[in-house]
Structures are given as structure tokens and as C-alpha cells.
PDB file of N, CA and C in Angstrom:
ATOM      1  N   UNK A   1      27.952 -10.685   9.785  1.00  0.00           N
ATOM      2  CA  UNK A   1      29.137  -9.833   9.808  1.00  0.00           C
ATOM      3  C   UNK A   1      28.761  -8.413   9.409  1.00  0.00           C
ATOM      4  N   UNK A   2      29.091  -7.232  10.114  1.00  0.00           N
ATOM      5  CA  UNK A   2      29.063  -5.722   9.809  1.00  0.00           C
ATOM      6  C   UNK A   2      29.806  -5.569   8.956  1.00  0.00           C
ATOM      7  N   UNK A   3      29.437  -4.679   8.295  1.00  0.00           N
ATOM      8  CA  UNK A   3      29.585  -4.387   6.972  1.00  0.00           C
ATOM      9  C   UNK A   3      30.652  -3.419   6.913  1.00  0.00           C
ATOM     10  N   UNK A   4      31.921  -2.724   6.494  1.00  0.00           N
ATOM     11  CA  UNK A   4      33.575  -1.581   6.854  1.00  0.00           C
ATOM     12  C   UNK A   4      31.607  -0.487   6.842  1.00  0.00           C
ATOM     13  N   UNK A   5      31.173   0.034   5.482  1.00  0.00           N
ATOM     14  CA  UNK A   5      30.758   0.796   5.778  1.00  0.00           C
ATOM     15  C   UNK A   5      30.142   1.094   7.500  1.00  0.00           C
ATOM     16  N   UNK A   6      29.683   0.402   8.050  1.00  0.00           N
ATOM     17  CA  UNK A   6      28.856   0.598   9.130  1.00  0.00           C
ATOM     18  C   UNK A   6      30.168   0.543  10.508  1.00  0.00           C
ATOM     19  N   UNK A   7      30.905   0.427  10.211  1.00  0.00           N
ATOM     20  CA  UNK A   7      32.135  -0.035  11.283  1.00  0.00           C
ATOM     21  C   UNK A   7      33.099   1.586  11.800  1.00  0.00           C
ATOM     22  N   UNK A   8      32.880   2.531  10.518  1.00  0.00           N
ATOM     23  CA  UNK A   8      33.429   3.960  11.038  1.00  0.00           C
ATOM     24  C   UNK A   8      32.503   4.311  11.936  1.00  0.00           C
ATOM     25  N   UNK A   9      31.228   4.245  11.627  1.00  0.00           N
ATOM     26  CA  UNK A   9      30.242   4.999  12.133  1.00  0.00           C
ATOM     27  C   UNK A   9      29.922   4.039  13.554  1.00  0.00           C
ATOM     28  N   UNK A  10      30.057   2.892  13.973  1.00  0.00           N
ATOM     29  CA  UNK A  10      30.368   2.983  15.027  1.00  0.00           C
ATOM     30  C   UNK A  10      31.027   3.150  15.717  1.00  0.00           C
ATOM     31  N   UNK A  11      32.332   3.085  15.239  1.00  0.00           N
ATOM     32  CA  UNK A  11      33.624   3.700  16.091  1.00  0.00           C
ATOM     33  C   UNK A  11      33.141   5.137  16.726  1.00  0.00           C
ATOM     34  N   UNK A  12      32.983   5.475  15.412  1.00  0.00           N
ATOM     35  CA  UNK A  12      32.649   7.139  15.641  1.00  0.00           C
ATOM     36  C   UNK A  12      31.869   7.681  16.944  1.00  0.00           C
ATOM     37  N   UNK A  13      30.698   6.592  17.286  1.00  0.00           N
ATOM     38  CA  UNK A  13      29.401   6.556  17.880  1.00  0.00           C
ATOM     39  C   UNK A  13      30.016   6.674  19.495  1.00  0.00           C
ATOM     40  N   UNK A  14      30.927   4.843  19.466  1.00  0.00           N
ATOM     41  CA  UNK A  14      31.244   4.915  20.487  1.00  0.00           C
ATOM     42  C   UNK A  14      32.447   6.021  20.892  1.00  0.00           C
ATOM     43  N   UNK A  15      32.815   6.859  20.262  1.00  0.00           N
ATOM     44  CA  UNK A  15      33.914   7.864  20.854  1.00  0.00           C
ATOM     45  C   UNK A  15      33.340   9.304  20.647  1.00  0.00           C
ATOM     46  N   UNK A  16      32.400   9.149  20.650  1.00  0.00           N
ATOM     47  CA  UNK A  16      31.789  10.959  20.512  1.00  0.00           C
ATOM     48  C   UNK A  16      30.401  10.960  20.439  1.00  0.00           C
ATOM     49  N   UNK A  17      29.582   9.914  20.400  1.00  0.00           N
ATOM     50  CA  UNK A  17      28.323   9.923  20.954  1.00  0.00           C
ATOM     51  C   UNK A  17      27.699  10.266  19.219  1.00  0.00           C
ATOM     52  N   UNK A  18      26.430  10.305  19.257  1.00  0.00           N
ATOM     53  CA  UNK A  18      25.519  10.026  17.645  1.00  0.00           C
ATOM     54  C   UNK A  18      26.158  10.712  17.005  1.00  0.00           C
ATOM     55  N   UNK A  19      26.157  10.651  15.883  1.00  0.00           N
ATOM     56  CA  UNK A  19      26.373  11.625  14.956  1.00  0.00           C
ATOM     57  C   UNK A  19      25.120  12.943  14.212  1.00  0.00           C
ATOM     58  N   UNK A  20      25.631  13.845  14.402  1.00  0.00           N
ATOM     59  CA  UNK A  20      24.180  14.592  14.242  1.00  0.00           C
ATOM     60  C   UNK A  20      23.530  14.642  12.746  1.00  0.00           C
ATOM     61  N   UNK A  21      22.396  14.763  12.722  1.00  0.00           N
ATOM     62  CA  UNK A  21      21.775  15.256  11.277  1.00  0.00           C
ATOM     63  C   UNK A  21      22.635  16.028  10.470  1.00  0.00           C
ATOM     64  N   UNK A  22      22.785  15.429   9.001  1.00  0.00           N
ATOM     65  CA  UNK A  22      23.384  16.624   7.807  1.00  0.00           C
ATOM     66  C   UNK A  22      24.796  16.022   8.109  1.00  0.00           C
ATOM     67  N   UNK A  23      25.471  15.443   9.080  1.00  0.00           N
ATOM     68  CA  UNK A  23      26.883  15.321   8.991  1.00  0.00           C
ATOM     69  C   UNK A  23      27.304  13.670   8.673  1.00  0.00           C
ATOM     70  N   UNK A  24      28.696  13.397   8.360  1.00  0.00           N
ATOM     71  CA  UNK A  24      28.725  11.979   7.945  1.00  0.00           C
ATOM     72  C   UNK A  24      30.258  11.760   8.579  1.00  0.00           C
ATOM     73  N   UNK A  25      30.401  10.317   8.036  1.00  0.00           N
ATOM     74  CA  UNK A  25      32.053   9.894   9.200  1.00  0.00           C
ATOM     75  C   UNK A  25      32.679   9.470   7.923  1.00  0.00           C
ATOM     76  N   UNK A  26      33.617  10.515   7.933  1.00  0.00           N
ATOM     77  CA  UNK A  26      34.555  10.458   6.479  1.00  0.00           C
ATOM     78  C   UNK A  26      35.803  10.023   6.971  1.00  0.00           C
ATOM     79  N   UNK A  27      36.911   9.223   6.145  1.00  0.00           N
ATOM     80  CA  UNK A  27      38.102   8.441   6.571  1.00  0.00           C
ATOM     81  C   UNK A  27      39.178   9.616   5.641  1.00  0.00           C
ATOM     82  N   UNK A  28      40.155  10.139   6.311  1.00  0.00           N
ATOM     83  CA  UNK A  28      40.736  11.187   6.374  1.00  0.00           C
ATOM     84  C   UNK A  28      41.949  10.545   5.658  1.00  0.00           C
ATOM     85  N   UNK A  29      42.651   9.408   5.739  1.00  0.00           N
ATOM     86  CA  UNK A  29      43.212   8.909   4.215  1.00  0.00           C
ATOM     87  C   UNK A  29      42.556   8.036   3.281  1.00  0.00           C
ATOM     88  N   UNK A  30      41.768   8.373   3.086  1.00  0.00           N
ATOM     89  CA  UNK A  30      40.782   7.519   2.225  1.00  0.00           C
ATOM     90  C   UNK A  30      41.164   5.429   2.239  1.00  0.00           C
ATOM     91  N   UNK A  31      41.562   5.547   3.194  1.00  0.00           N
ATOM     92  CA  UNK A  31      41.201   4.118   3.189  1.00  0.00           C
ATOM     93  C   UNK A  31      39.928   3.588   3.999  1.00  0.00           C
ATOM     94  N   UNK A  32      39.005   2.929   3.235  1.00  0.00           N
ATOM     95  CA  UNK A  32      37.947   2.843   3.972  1.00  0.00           C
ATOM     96  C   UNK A  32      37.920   1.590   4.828  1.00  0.00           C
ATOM     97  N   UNK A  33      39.203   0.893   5.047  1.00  0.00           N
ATOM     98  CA  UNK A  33      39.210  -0.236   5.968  1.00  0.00           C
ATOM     99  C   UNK A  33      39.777  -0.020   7.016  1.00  0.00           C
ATOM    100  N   UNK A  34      40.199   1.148   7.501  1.00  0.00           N
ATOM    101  CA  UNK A  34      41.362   1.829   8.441  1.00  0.00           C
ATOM    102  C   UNK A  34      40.310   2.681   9.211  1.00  0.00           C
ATOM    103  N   UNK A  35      39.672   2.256  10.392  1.00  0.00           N
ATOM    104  CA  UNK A  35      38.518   2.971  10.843  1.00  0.00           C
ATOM    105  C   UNK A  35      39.532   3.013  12.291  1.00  0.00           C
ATOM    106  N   UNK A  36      40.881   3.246  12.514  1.00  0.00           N
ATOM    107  CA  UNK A  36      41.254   3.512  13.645  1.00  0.00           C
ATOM    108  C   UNK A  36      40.514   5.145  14.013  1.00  0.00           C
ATOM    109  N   UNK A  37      40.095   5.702  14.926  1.00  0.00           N
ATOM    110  CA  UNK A  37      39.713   6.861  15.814  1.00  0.00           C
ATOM    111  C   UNK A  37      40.567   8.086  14.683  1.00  0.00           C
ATOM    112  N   UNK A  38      41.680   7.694  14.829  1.00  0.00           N
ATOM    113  CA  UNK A  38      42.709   9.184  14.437  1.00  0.00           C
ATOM    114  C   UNK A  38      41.906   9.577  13.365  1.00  0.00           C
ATOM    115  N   UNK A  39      41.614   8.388  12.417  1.00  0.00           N
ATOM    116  CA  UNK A  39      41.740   8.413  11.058  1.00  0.00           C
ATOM    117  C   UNK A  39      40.192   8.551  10.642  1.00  0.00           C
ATOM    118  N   UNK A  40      39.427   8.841  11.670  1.00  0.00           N
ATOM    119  CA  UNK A  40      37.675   9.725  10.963  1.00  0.00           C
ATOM    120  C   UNK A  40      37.822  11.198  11.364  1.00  0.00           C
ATOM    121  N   UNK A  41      37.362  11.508  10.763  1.00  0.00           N
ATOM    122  CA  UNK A  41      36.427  13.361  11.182  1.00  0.00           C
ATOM    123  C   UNK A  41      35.233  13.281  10.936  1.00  0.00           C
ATOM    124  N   UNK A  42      34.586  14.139  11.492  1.00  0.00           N
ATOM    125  CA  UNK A  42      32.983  14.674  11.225  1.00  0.00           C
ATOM    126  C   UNK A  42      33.034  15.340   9.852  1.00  0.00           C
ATOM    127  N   UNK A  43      32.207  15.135   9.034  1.00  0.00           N
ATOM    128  CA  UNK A  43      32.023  16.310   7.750  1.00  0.00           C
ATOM    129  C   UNK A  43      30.820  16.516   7.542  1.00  0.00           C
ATOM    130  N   UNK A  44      30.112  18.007   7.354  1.00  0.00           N
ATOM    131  CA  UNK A  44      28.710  17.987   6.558  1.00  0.00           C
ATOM    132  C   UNK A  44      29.110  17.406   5.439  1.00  0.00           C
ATOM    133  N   UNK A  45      27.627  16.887   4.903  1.00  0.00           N
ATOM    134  CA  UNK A  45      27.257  15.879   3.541  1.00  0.00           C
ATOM    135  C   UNK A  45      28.225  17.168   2.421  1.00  0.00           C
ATOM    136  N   UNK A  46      28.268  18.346   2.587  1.00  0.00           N
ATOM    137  CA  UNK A  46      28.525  19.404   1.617  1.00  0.00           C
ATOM    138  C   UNK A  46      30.191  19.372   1.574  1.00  0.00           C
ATOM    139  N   UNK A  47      30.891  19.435   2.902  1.00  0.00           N
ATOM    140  CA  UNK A  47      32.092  19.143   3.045  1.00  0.00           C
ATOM    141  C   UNK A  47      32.615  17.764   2.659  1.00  0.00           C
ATOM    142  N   UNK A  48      31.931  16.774   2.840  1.00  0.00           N
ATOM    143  CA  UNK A  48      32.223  15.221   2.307  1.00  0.00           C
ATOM    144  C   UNK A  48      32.313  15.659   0.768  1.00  0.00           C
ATOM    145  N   UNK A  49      31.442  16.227   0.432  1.00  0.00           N
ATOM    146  CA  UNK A  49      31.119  15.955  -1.327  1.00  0.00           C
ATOM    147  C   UNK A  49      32.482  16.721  -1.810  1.00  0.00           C
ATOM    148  N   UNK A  50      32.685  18.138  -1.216  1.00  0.00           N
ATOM    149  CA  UNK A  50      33.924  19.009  -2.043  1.00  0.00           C
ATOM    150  C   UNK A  50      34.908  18.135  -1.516  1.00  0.00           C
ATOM    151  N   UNK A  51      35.506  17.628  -0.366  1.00  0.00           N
ATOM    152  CA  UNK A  51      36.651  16.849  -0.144  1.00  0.00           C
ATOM    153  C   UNK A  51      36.711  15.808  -1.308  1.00  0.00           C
ATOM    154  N   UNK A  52      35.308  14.766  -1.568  1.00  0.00           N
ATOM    155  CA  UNK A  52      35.835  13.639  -2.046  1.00  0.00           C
ATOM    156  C   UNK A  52      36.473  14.059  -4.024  1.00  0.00           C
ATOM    157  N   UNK A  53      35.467  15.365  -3.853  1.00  0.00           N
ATOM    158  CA  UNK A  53      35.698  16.181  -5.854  1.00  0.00           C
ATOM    159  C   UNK A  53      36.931  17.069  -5.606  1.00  0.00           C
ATOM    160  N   UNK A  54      37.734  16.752  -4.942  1.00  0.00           N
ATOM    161  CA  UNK A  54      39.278  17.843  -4.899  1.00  0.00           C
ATOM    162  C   UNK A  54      40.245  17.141  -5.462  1.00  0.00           C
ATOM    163  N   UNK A  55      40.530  16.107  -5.722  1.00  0.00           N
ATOM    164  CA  UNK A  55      41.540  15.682  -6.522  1.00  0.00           C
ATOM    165  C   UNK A  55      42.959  15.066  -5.183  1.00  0.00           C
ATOM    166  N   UNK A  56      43.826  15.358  -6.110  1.00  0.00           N
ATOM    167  CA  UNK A  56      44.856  14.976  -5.172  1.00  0.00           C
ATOM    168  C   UNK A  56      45.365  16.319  -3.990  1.00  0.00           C
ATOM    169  N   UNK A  57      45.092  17.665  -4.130  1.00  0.00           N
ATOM    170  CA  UNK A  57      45.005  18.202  -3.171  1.00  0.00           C
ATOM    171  C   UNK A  57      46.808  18.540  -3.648  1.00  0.00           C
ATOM    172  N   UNK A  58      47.263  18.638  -4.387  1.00  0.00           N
ATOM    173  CA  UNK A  58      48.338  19.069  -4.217  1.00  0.00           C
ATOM    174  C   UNK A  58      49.119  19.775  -5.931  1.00  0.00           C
ATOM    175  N   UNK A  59      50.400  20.305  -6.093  1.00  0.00           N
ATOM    176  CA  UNK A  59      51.078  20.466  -7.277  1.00  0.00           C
ATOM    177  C   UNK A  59      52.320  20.241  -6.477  1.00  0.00           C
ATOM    178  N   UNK A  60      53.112  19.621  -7.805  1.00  0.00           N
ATOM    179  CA  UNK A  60      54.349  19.716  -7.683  1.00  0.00           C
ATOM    180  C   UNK A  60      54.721  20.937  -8.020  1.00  0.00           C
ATOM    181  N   UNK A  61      56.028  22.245  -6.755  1.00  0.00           N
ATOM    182  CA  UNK A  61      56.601  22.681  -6.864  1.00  0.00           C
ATOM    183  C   UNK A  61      58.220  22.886  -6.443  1.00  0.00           C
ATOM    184  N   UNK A  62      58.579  22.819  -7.631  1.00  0.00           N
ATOM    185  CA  UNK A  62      60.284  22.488  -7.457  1.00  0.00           C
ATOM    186  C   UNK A  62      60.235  21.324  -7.130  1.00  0.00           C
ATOM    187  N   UNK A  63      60.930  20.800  -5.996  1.00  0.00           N
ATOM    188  CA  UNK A  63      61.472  20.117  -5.610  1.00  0.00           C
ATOM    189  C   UNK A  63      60.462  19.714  -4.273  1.00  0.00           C
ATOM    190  N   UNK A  64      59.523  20.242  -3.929  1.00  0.00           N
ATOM    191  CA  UNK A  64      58.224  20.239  -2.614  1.00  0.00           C
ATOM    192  C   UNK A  64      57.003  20.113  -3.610  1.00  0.00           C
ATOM    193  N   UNK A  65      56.015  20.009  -2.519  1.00  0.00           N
ATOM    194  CA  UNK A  65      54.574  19.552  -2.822  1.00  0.00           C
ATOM    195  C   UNK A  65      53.673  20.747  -2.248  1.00  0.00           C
ATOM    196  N   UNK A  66      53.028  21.806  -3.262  1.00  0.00           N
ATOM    197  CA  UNK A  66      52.232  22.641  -2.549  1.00  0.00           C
ATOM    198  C   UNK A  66      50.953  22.549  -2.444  1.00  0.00           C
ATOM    199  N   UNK A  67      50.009  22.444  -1.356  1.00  0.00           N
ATOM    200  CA  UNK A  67      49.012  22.037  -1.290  1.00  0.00           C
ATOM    201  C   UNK A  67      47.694  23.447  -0.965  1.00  0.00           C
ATOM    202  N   UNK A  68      46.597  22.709  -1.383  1.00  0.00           N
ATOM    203  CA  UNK A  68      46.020  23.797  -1.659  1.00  0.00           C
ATOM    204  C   UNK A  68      44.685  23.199  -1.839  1.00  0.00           C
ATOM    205  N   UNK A  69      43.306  24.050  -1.360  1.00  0.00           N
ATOM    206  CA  UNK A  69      41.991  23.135  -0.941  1.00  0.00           C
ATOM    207  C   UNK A  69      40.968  24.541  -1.847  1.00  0.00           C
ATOM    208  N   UNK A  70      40.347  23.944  -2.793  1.00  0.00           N
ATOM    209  CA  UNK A  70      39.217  24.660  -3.290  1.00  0.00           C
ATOM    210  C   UNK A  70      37.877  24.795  -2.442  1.00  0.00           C
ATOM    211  N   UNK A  71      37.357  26.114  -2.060  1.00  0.00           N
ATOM    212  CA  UNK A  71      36.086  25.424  -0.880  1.00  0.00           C
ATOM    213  C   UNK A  71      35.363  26.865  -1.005  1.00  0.00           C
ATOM    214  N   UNK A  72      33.940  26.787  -1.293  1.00  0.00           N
ATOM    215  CA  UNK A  72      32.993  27.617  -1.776  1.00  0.00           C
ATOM    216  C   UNK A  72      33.716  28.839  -2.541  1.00  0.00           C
ATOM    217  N   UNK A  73      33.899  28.010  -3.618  1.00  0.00           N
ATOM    218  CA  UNK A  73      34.875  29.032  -4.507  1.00  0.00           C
ATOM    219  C   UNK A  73      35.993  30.351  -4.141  1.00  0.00           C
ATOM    220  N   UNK A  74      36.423  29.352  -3.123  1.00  0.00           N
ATOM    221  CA  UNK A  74      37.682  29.982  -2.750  1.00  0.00           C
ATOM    222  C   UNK A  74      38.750  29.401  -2.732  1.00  0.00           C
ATOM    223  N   UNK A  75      39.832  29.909  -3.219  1.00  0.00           N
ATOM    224  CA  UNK A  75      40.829  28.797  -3.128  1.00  0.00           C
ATOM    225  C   UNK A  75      41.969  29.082  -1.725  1.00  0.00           C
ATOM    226  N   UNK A  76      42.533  27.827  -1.039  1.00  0.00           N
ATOM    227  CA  UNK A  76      43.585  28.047  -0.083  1.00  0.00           C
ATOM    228  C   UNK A  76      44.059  27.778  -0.057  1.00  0.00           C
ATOM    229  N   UNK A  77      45.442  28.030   0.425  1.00  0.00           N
ATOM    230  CA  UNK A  77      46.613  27.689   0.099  1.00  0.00           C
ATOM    231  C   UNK A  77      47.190  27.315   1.805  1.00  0.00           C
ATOM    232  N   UNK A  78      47.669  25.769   1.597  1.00  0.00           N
ATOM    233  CA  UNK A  78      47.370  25.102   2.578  1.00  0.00           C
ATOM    234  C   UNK A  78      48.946  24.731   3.258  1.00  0.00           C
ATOM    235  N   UNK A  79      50.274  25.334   2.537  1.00  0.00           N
ATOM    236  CA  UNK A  79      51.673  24.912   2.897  1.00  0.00           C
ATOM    237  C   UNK A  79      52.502  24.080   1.921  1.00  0.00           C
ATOM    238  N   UNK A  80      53.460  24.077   1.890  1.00  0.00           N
ATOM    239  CA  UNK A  80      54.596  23.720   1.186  1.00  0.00           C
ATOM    240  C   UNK A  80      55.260  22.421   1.611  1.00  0.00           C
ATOM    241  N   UNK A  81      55.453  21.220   1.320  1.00  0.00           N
ATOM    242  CA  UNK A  81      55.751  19.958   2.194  1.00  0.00           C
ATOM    243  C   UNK A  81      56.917  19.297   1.184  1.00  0.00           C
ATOM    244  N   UNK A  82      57.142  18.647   1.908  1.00  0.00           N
ATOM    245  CA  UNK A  82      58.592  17.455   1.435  1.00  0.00           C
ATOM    246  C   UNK A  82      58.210  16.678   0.807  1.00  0.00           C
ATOM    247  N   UNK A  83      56.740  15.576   0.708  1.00  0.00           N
ATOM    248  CA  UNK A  83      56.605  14.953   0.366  1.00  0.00           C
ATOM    249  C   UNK A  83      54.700  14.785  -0.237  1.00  0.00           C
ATOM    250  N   UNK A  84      54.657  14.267  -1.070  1.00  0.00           N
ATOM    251  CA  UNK A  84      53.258  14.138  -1.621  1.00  0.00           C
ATOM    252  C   UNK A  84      52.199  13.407  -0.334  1.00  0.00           C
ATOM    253  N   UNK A  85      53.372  12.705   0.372  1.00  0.00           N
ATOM    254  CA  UNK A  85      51.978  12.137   1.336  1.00  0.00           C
ATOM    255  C   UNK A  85      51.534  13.441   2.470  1.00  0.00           C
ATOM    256  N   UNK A  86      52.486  14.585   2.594  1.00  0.00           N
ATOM    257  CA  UNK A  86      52.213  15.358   3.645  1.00  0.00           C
ATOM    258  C   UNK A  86      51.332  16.767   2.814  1.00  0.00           C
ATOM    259  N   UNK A  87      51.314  16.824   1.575  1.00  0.00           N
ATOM    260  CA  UNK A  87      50.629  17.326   1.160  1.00  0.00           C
ATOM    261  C   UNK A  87      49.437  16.846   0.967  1.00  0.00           C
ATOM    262  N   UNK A  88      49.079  15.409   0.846  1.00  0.00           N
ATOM    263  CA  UNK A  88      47.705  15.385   0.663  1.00  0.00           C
ATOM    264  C   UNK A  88      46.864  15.233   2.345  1.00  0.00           C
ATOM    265  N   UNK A  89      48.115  14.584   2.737  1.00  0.00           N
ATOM    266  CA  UNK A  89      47.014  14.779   4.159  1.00  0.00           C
ATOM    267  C   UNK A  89      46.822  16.252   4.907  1.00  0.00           C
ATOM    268  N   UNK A  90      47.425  17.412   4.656  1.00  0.00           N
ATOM    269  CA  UNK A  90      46.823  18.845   4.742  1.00  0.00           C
ATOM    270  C   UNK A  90      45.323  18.949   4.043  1.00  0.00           C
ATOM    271  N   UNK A  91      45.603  18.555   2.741  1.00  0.00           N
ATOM    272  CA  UNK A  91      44.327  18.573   1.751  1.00  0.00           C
ATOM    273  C   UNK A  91      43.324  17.717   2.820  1.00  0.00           C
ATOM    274  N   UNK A  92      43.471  16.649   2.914  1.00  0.00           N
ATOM    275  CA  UNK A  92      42.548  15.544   3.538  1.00  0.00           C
ATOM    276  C   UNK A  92      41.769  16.401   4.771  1.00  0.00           C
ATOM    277  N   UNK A  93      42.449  16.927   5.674  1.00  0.00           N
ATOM    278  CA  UNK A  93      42.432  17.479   6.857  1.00  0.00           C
ATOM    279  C   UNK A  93      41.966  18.974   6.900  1.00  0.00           C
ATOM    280  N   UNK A  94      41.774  19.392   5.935  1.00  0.00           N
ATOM    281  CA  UNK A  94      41.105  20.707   5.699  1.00  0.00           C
ATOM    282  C   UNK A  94      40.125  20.835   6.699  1.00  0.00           C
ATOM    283  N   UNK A  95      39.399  20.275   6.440  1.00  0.00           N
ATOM    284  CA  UNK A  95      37.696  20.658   7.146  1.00  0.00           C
ATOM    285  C   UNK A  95      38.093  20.523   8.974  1.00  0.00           C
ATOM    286  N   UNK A  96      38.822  19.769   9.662  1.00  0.00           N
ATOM    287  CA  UNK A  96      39.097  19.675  11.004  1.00  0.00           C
ATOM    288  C   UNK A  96      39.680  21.026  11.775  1.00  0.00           C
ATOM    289  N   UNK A  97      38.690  21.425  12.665  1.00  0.00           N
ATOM    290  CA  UNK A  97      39.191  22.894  13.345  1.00  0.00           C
ATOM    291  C   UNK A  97      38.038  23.441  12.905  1.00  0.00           C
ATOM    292  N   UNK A  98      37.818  25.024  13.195  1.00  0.00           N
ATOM    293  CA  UNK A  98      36.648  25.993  13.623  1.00  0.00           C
ATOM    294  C   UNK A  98      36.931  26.384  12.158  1.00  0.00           C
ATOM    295  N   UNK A  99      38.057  26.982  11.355  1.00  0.00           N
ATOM    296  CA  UNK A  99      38.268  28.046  10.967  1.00  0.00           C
ATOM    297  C   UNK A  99      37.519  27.615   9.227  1.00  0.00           C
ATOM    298  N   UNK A 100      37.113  26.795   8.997  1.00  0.00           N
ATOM    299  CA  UNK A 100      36.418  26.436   7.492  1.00  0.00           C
ATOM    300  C   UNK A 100      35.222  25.455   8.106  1.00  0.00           C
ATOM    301  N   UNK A 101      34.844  25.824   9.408  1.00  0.00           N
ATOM    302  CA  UNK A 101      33.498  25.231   9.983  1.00  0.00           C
ATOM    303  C   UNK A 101      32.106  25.965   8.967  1.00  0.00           C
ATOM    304  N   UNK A 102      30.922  25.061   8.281  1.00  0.00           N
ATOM    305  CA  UNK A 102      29.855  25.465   7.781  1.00  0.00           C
ATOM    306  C   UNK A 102      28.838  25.707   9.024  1.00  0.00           C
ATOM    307  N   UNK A 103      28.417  26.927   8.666  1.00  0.00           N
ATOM    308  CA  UNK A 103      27.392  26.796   9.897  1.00  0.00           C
ATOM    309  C   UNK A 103      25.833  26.249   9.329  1.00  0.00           C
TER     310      UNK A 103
END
């Protein structure tokens, strides 16, 4: 029997071909048994490490959840949400898109 660890990374494999050097297949709500497609991204080993040391990715304000991603000592401010689960999955989802791409 394959092992969950080894089961993202083939998903991954078969829907986007190897994965390159330096990068890893991170599960975007941290459940590591939920290897549906939606639910991986690509991350450098550097982006895996600050995602998994960010915490919950969010504060309670007022009555909303403001979310907000620490990343090479910068901080961002990531939107204002209804609920704690839509704030952390902004947090979660940081690294997906060009615009906080490591080169």
C-alpha cells in the first residue's frame, strides 16, 4: 500500500508532469489525506517552510477575520472575510499566482 505522503505527489505528477528540483506538493488546507487536484500547489522548499511557520494566518477584527501573510519580512495584508475559514484559506493560498513567485 502507498503511503498519503507519496499519493499528493502523484496526483501532482499525473496532472502537471514531474515536479521540478527545490519545489514540493503542499496541501493547501492542510489536510494531508485530501489529495483531491484543487487542493495541492507547487511551493519552493522556502515557501513550504514560511507557509507551514505562519500560524493561523488571520486576527479577529470586529466582527470579520483579517488576514494577513508574513513573507521575506514583509508583511501583507491579504482582505477582510466573514469567516475564519475564508481567512485562512487566503493565508493558505498566498504563494499561488506570479505576484509572490521566488525566482
Amino acid at each position: 500500500m502507498q503511503s498519503l505522503y507519496k499519493n499528493h505527489r502523484k496526483i501532482w505528477k499525473e496532472h502537471y508532469g514531474e515536479i521540478p528540483d527545490g519545489m514540493e506538493v503542499d496541501h493547501i488546507n492542510n489536510n494531508k489525506k485530501d489529495n483531491r487536484i484543487e487542493n495541492l500547489q507547487l511551493l519552493s522548499v522556502k515557501q513550504n517552510r514560511q507557509r507551514k511557520n505562519g500560524g493561523k494566518g488571520y486576527i479577529k477584527y470586529y466582527n470579520r477575520y483579517r488576514a494577513s501573510k508574513t513573507f521575506n519580512n514583509t508583511s501583507y495584508y491579504l482582505g477582510t472575510f466573514g469567516t475564519p475559514c475564508g481567512a485562512t484559506m487566503a493565508h493558505n493560498t498566498f504563494f499561488i499566482g506570479e505576484k509572490y513567485a521566488i525566482s
